[in-house]
N, C-alpha and C. Protein backbone atom coordinates (compact mmCIF):
# COMPACT_ATOMS: atom_id res chain seq x y z
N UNK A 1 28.90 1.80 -77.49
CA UNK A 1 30.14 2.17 -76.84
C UNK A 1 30.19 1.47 -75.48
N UNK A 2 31.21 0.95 -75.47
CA UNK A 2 31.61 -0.09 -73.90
C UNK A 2 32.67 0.87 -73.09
N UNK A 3 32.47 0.50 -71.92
CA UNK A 3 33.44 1.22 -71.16
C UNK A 3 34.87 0.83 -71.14
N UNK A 4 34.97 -0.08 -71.97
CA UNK A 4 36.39 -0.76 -72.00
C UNK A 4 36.98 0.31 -72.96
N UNK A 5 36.02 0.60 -74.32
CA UNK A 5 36.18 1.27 -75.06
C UNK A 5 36.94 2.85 -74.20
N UNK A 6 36.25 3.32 -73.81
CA UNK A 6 36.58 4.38 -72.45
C UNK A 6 37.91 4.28 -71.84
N UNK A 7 37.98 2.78 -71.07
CA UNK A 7 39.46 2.80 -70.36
C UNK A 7 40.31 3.13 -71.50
N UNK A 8 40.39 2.65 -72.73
CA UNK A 8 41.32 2.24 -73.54
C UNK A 8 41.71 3.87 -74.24
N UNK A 9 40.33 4.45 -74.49
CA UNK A 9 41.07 5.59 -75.19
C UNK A 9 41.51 6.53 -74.13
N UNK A 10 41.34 6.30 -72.41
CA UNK A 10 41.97 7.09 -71.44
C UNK A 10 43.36 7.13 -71.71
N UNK A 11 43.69 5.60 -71.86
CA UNK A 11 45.36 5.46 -71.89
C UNK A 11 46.13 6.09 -72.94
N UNK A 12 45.06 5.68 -73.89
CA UNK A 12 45.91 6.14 -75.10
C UNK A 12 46.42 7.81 -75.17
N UNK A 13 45.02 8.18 -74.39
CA UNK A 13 44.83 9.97 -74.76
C UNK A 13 46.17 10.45 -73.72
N UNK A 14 46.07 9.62 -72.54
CA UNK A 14 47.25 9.85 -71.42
C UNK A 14 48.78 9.75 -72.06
N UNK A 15 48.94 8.65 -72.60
CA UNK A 15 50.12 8.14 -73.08
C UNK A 15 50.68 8.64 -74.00
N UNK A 16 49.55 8.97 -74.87
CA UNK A 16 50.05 9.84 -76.56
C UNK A 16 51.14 8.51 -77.06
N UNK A 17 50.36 7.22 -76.76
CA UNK A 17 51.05 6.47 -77.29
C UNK A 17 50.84 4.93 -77.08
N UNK A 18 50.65 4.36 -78.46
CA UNK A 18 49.65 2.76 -78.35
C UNK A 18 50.59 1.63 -77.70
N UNK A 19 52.05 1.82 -77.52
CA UNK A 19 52.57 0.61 -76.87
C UNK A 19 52.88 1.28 -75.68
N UNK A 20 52.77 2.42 -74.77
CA UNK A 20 53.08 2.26 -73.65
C UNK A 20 51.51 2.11 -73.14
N UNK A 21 50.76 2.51 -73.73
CA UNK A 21 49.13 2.45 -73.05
C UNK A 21 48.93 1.09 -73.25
N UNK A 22 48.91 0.09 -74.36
CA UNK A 22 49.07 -1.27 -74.30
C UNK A 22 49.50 -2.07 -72.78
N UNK A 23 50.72 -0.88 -72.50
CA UNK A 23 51.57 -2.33 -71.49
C UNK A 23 50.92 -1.30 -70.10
N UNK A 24 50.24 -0.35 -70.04
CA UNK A 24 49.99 0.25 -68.80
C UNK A 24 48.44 -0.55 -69.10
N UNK A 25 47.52 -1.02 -69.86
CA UNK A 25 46.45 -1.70 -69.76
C UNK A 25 46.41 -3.31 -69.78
N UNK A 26 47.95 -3.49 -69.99
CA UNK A 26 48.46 -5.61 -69.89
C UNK A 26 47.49 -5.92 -71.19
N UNK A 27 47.51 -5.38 -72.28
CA UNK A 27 46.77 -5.80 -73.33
C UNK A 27 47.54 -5.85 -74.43
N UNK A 28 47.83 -6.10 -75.61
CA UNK A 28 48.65 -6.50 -76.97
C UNK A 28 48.22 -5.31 -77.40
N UNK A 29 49.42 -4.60 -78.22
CA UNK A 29 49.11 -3.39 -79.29
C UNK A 29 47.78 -3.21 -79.87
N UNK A 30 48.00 -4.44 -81.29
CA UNK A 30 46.99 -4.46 -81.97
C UNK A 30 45.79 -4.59 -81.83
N UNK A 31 45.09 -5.39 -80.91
CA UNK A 31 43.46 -5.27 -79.98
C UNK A 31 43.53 -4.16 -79.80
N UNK A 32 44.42 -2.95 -78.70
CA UNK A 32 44.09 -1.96 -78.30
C UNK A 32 43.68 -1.23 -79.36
N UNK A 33 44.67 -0.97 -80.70
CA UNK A 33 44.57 -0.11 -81.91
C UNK A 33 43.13 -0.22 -82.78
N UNK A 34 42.64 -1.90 -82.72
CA UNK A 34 41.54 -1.69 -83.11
C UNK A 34 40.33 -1.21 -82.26
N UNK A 35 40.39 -1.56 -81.21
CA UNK A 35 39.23 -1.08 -80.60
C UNK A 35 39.35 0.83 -80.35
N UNK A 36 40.37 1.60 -80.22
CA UNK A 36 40.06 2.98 -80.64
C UNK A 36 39.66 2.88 -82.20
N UNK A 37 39.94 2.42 -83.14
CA UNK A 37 39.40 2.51 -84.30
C UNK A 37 38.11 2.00 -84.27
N UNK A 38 37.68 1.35 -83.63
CA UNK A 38 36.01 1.16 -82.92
C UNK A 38 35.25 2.26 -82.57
N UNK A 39 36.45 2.77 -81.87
CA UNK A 39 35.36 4.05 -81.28
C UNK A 39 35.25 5.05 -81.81
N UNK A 40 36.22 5.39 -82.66
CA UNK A 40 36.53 6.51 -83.79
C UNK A 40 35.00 6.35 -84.71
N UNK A 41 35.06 4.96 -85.48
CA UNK A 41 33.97 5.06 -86.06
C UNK A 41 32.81 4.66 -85.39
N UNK A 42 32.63 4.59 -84.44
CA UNK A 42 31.72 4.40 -83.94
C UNK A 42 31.08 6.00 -83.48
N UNK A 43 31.62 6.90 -83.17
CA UNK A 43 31.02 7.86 -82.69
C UNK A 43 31.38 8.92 -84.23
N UNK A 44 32.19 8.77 -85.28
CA UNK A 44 31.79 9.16 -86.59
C UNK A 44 32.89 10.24 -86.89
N UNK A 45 34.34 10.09 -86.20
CA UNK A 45 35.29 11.12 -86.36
C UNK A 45 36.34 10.90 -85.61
N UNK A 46 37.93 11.37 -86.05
CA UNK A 46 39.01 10.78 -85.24
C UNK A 46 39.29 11.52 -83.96
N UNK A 47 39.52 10.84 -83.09
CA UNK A 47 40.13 11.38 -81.70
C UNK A 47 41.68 11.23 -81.91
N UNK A 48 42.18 11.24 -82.40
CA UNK A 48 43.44 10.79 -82.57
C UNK A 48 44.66 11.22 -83.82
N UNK A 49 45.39 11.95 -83.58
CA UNK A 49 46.43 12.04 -84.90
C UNK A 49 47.20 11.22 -84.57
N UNK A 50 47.08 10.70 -85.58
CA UNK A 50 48.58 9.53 -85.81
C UNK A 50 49.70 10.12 -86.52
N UNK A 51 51.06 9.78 -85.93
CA UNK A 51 52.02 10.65 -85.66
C UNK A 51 53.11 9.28 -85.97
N UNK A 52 54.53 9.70 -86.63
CA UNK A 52 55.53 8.41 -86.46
C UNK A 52 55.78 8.02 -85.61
N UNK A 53 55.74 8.71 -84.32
CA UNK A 53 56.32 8.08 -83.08
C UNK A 53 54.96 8.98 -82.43
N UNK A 54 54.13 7.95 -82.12
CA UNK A 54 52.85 7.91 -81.26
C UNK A 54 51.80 8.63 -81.67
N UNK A 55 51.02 9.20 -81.16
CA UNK A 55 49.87 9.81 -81.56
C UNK A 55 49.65 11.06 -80.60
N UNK A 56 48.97 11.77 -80.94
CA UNK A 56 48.25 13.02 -80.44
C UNK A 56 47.31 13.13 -80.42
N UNK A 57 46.60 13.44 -79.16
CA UNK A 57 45.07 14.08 -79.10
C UNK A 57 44.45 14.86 -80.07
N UNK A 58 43.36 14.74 -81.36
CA UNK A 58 42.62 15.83 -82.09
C UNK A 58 42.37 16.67 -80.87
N UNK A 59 41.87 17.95 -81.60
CA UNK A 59 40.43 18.95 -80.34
C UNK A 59 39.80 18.08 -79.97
N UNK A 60 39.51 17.42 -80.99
CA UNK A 60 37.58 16.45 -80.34
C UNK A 60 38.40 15.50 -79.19
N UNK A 61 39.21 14.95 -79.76
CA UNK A 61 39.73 14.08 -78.67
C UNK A 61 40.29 14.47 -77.23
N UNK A 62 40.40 15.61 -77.63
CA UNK A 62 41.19 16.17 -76.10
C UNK A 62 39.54 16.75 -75.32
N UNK A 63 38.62 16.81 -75.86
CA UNK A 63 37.67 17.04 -75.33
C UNK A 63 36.57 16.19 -74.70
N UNK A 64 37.09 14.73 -75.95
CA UNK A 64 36.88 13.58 -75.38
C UNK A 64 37.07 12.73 -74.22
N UNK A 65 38.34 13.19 -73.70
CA UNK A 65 39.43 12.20 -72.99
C UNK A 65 38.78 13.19 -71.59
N UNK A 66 38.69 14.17 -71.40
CA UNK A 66 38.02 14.84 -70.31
C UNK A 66 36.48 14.31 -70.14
N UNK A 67 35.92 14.36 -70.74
CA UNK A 67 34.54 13.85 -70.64
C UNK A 67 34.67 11.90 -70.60
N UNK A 68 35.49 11.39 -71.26
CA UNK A 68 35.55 9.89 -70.87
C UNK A 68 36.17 9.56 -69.49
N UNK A 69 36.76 10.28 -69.06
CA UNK A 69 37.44 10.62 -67.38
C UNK A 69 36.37 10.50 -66.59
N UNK A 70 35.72 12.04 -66.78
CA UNK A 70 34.59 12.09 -65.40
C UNK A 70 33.66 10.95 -66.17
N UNK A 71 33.39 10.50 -66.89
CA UNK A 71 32.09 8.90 -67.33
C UNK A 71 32.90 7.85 -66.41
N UNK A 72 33.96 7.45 -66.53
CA UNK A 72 34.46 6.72 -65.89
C UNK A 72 34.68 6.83 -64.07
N UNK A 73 34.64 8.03 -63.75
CA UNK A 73 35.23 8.22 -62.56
C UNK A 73 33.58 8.15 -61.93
N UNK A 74 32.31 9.18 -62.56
CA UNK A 74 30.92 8.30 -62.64
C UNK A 74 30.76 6.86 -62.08
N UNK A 75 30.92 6.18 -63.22
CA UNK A 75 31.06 5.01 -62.82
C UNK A 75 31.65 4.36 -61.99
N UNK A 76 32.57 4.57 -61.90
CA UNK A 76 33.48 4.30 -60.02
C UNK A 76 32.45 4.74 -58.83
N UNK A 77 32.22 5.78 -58.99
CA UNK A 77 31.57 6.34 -57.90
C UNK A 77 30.06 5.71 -57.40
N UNK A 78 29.49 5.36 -58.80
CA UNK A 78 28.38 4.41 -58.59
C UNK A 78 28.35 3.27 -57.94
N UNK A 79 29.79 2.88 -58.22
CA UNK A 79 29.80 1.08 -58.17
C UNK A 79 30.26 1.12 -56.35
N UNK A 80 30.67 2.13 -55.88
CA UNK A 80 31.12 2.28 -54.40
C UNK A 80 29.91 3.05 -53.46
N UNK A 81 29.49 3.69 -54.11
CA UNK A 81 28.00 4.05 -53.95
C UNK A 81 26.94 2.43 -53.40
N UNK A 82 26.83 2.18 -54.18
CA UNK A 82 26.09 0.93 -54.29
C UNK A 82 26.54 -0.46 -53.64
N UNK A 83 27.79 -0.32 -53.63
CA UNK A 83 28.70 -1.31 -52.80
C UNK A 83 28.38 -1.03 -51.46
N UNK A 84 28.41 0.27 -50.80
CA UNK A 84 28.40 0.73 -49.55
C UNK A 84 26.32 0.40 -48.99
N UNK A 85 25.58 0.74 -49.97
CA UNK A 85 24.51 0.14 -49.45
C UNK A 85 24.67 -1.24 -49.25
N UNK A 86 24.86 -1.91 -50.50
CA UNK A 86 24.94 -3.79 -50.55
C UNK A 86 25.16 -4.36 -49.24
N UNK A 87 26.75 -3.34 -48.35
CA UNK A 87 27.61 -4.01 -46.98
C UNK A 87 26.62 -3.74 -45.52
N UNK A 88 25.59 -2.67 -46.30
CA UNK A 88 24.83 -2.05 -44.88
C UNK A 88 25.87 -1.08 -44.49
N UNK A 89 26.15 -0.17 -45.21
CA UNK A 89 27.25 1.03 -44.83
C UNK A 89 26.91 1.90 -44.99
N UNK A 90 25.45 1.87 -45.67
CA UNK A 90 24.96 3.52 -46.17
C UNK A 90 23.46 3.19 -46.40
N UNK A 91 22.53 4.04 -46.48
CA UNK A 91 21.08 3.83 -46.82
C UNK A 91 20.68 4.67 -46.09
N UNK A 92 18.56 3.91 -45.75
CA UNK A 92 18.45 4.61 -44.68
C UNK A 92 17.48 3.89 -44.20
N UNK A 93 17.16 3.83 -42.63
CA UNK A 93 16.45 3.06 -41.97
C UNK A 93 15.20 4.12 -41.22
N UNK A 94 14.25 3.62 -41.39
CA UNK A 94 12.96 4.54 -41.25
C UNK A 94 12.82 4.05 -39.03
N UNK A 95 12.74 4.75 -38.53
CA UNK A 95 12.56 4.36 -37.26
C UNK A 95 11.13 4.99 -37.02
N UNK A 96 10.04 4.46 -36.19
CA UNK A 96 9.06 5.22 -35.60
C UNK A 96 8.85 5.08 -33.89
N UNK A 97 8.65 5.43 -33.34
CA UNK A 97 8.94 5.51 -31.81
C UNK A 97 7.67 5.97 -31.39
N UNK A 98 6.92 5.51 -30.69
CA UNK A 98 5.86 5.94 -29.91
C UNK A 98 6.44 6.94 -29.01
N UNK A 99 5.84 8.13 -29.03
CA UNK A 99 6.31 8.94 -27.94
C UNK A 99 6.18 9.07 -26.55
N UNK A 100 5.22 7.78 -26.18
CA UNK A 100 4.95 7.25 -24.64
C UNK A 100 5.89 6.97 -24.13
N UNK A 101 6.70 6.53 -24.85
CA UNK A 101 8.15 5.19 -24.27
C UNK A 101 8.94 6.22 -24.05
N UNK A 102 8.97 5.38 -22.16
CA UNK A 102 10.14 6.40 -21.90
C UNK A 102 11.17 5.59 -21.97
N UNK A 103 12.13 5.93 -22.84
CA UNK A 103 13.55 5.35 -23.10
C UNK A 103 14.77 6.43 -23.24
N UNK A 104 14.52 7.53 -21.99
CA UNK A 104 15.48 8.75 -22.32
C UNK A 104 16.29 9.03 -23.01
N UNK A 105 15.99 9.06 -24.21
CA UNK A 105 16.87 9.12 -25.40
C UNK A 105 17.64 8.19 -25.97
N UNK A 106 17.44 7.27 -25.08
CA UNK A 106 18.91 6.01 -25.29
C UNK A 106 18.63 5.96 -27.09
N UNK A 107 17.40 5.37 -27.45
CA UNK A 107 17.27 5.31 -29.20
C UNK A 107 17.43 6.09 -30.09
N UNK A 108 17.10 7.50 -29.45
CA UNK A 108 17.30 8.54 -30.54
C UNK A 108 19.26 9.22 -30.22
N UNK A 109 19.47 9.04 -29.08
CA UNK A 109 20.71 9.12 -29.23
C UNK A 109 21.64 8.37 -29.82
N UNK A 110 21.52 7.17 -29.94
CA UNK A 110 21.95 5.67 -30.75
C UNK A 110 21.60 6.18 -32.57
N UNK A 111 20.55 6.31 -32.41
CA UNK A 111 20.27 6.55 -33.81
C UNK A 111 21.49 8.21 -34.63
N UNK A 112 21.32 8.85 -33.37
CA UNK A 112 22.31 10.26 -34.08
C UNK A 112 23.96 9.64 -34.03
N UNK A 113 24.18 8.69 -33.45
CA UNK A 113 25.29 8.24 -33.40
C UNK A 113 25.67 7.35 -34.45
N UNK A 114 24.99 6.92 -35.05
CA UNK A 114 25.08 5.88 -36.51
C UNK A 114 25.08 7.20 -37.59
N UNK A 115 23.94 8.43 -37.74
CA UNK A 115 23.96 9.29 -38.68
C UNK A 115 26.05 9.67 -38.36
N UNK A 116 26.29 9.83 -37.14
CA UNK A 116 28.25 10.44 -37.51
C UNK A 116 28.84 9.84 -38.08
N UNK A 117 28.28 8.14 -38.20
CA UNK A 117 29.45 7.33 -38.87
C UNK A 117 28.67 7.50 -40.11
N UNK A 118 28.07 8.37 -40.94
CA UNK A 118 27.76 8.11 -42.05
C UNK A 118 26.21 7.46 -42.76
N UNK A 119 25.77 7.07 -41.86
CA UNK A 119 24.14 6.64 -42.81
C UNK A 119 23.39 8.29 -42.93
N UNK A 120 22.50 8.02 -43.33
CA UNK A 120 21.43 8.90 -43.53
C UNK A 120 20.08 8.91 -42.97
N UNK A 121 19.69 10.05 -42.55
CA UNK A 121 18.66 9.93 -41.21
C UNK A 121 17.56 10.38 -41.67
N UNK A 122 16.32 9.60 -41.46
CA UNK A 122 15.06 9.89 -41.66
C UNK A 122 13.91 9.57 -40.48
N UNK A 123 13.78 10.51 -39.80
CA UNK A 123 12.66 10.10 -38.32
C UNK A 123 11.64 10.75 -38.20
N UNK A 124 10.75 10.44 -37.52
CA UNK A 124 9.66 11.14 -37.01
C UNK A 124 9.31 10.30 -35.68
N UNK A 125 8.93 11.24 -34.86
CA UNK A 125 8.19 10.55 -33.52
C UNK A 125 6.89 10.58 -33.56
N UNK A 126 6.33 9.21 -33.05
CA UNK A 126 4.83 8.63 -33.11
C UNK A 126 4.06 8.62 -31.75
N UNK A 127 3.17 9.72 -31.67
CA UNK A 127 2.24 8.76 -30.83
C UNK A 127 1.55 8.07 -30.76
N UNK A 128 0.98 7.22 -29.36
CA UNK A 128 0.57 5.77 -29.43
C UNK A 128 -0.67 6.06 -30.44
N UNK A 129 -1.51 6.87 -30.72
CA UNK A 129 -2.73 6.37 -31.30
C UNK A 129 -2.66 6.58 -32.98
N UNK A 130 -0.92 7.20 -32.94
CA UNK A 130 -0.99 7.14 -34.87
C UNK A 130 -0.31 6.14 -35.18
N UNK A 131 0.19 5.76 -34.04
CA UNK A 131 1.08 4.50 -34.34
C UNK A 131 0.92 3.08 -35.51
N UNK A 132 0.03 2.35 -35.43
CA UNK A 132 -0.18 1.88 -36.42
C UNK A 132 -1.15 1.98 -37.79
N UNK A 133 -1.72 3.57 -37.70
CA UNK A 133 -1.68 4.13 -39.65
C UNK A 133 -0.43 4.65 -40.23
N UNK A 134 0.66 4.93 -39.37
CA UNK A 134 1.65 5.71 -39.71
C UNK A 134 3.44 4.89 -39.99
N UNK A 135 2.97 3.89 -39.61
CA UNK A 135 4.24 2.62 -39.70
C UNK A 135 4.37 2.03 -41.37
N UNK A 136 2.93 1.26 -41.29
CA UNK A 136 3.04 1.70 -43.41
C UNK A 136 3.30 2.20 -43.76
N UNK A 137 2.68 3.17 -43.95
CA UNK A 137 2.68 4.28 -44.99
C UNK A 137 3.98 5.16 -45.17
N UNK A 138 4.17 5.15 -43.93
CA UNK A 138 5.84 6.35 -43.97
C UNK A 138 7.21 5.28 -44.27
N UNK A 139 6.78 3.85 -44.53
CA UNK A 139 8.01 2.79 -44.71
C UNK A 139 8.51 2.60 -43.67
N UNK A 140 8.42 2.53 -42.74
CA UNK A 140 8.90 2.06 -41.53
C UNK A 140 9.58 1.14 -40.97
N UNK A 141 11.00 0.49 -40.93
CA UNK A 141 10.70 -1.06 -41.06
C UNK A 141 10.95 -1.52 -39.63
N UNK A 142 10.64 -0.61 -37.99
CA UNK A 142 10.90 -0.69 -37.78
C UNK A 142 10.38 0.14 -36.13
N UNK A 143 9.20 -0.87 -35.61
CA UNK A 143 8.49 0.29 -34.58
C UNK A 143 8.29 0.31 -33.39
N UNK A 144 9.31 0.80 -32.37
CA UNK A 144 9.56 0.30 -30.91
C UNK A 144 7.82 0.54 -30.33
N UNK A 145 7.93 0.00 -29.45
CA UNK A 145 6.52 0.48 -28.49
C UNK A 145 6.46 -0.15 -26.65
N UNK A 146 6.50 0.17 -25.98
CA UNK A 146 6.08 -0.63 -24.68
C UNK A 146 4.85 -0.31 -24.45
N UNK A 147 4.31 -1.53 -23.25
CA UNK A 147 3.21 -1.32 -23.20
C UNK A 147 3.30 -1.61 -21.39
N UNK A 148 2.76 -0.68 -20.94
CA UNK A 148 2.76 -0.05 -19.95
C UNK A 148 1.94 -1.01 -18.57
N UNK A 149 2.47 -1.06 -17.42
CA UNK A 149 2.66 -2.33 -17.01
C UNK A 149 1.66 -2.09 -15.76
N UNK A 150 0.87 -2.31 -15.37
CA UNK A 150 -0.75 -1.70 -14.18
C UNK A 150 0.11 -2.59 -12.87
């Protein structure tokens, strides 16, 4: 089963009808008609009464067309999901901070200011002597430190 398969019986199930779902998907009748007859036998039973003037949802099909909705809307959500990491719009960035450094908050306030626009926050504060067993291991990609000036 393809998701095209999916768009196609959305329209149809919407439309209760193979030439306006045709021209709401810019596709030719007959492709559309066979590929629900794809999916019909493909999953082993009709979604569909065929009717003189258009078709009707079976039960199965009307139960179908709800569940091929949220699969599809799924899938949307993934692909923007995943889009939004790809742009650097979402994820998460591991910070470790020696807790010597005095940098009055400027970083950790910077950092709560990126979590409002939306990333996701994962921190811990380091002191200097766990500092480098604790940068591995916790994924870190990323570990301020000064070093203190006599």
């Amino acid at each position: 089963m393809e998701l095209r398969h999916l768009r196609y019986f959305v329209a149809v199930g919407e439309e209760q009808h193979f030439g306006r779902a045709a021209a709401r998907l810019h596709v030719a009748q007959p492709p559309l008609s066979r590929q629900i007859q794809d999916l019909e036998r493909e999953i082993g039973f009709p979604l569909l009464d065929r009717l003189p003037r258009g078709v009707r949802l079976s039960a199965a099909g009307s139960l179908f067309l709800n569940d091929a909705r949220r699969i599809l809307q799924d899938v949307e959500d993934a692909k923007r999901r995943a889009e939004r990491v790809a742009l650097g719009k979402a994820g998460t960035l591991r910070i470790g901070i020696a807790t010597a450094v005095s940098w009055h908050g400027m970083v950790a306030e910077a950092f709560r200011e990126s979590t409002r626009r939306g990333a996701r926050r994962a921190s811990s504060a380091l002191c200097s002597s766990d500092r480098g067993r604790a940068v591995r291991p916790t994924g870190c990609r990323l570990c301020c430190e000064h070093d203190a000036v006599a």
